[in-house]
Protein backbone atom coordinates (compact mmCIF):
# COMPACT_ATOMS: atom_id res chain seq x y z
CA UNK A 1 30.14 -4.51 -50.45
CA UNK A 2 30.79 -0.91 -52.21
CA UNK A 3 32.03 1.77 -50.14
CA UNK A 4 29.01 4.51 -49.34
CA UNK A 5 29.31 7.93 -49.95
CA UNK A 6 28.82 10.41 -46.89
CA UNK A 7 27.51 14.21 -47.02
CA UNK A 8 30.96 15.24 -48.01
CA UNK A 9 30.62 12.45 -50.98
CA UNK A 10 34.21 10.90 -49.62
CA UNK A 11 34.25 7.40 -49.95
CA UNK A 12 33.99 6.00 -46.70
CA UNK A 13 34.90 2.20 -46.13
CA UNK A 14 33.01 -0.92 -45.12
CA UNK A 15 31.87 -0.87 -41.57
CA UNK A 16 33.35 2.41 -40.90
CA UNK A 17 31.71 4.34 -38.14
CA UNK A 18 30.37 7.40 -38.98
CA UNK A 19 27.27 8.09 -36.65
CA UNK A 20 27.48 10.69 -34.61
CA UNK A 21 29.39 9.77 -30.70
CA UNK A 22 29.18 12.59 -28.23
CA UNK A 23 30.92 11.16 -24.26
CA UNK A 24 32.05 11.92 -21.30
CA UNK A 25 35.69 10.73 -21.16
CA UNK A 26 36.19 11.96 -17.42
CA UNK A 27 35.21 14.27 -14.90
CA UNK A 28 36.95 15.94 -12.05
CA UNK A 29 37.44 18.81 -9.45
CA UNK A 30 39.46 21.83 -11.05
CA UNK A 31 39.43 24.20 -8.29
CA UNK A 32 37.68 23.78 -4.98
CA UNK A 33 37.71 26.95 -2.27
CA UNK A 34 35.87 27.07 1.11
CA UNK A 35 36.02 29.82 3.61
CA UNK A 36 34.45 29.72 6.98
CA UNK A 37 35.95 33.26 7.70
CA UNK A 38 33.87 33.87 11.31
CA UNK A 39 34.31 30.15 13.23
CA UNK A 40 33.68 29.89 15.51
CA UNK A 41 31.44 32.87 16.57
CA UNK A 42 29.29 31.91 13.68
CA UNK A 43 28.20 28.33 15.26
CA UNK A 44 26.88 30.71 17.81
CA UNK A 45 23.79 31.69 15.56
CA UNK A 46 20.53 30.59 15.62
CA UNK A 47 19.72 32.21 12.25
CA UNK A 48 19.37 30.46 9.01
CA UNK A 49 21.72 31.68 6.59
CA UNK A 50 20.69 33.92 3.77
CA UNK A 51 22.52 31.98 0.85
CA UNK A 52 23.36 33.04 -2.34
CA UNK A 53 24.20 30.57 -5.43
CA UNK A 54 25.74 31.78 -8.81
CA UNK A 55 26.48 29.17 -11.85
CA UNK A 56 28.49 29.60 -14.35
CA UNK A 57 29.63 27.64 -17.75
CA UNK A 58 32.69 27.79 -19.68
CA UNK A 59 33.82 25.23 -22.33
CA UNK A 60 36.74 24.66 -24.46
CA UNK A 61 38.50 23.04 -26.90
CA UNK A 62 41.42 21.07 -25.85
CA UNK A 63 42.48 18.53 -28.20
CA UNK A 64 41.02 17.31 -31.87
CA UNK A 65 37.42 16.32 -31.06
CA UNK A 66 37.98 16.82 -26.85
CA UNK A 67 36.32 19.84 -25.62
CA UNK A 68 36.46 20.79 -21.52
CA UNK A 69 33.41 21.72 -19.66
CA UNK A 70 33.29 24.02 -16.55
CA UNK A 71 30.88 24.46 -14.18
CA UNK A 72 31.36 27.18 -11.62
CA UNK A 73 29.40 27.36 -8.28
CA UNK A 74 30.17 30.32 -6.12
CA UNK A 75 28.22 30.27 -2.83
CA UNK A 76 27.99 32.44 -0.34
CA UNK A 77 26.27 32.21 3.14
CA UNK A 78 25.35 35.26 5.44
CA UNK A 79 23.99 35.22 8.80
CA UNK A 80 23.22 38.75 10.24
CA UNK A 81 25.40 40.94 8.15
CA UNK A 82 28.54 38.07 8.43
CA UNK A 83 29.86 35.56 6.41
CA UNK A 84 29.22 32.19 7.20
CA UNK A 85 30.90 30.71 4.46
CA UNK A 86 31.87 30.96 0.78
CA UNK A 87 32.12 28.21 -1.43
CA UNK A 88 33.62 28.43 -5.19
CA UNK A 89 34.33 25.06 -7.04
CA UNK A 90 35.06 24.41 -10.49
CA UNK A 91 34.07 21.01 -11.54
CA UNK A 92 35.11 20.07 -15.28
CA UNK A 93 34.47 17.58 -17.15
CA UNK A 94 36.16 16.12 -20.73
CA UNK A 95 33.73 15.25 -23.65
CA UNK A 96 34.77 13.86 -26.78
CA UNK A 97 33.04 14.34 -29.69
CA UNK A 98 33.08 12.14 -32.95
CA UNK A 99 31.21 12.82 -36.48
CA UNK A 100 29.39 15.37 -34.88
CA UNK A 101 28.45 18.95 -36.96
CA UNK A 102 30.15 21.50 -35.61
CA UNK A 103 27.28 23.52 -34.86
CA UNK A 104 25.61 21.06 -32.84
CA UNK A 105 28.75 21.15 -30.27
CA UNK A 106 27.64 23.97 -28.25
CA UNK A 107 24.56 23.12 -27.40
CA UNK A 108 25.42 20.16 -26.15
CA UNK A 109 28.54 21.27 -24.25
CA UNK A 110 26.08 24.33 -22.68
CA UNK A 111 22.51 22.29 -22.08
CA UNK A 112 23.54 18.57 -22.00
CA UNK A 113 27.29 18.51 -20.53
CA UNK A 114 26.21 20.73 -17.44
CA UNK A 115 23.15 18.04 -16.44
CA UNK A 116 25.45 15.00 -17.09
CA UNK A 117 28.04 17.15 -14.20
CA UNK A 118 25.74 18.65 -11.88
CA UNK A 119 25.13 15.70 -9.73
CA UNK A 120 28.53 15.03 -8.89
CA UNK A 121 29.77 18.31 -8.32
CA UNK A 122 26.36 19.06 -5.91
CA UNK A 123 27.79 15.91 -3.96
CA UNK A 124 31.35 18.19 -4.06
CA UNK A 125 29.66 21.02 -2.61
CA UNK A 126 27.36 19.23 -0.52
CA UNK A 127 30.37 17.37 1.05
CA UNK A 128 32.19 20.88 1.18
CA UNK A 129 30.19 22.91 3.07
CA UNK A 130 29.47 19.79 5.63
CA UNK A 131 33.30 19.31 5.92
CA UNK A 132 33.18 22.98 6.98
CA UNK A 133 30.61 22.12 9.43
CA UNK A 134 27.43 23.47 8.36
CA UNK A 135 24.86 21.49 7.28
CA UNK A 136 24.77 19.88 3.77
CA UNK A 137 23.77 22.34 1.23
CA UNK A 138 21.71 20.39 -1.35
CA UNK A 139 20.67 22.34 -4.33
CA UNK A 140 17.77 21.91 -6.43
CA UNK A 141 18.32 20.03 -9.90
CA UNK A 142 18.80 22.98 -12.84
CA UNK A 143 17.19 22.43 -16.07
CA UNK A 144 20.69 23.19 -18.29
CA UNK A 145 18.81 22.66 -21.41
CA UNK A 146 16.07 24.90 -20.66
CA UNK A 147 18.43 27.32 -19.80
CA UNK A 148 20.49 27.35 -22.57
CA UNK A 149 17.11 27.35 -24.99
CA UNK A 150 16.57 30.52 -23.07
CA UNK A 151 19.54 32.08 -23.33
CA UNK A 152 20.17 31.85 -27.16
CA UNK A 153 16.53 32.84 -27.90
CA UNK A 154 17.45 36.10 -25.82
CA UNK A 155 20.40 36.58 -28.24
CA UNK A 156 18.57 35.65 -31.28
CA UNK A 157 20.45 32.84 -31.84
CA UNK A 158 18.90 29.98 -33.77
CA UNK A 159 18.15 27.02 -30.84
CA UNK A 160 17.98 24.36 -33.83
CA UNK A 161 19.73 23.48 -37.09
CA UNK A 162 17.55 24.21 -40.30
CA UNK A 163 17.57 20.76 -42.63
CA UNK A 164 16.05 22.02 -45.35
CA UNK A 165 13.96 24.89 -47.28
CA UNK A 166 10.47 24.11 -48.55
């Protein structure tokens, strides 16, 4: 069989892979920090705490074709003008990337990577704040895409890639 030609008209050989691979290749805790400055006056309270919950993404490139995702979750509980707690965890994650156009990397590392990580560091909180012995803190499931769409909108950024003009 004759080699095929790709976009960049390089020969490319027989049964070479060149369809576009985006994966997690692991995920784990970068930085984990809980706080339970008032124990134990504060398991004296009867008062739900007010709780506050910040996100935040960052993502780089660490090797050829590896980028690192980070999701940051700062918490922070109040009960009657005290702290009950603060949480702040980093959970990362490493995606490799293969034959993928380089401007099709960030939104996937700021709308998809973030809902493929969420679940497992809401389990890290979750266990966090229950290790600290308040109840779980659960949070609701974040639409990262949506988000993201959002976000570059608001800057004028284009949300997908043009293929062609009529």
């Amino acid at each position: 069989m004759d080699d095929q030609d790709n976009a960049a008209n390089e020969p490319v050989g027989n049964g070479t892979d060149t369809a576009p691979a985006a994966g997690l290749i692991s995920q784990y805790v970068k930085d984990l920090s809980f706080e339970n400055p008032n124990a134990p006056a504060i398991f004296q309270s009867q008062t739900p705490p007010a709780i506050d919950v910040q996100f935040n993404i960052g993502a780089s490139q660490v090797a050829d074709e590896v980028h690192e995702l980070v999701l940051k979750i700062d918490v922070r509980a109040d009960v009657d003008g005290q702290t009950a707690f603060i949480v702040d965890l980093s959970f990362a994650g490493l995606f490799g990337f293969r034959n993928v156009p380089v401007d099709q990397i960030q939104p996937f590392l700021l709308g998809e990577a973030p809902r493929l990580l969420f679940p497992f560091a809401r389990r890290v909180l979750a266990d966090a704040v229950r290790d600290g012995g308040f109840p779980p803190l659960l949070l609701e499931p974040i639409d990262f895409g949506q988000l993201y769409l959002q976000q570059a909108s608001q800057q004028g950024q284009p949300t997908t890639t043009e293929v062609g003009h009529a």
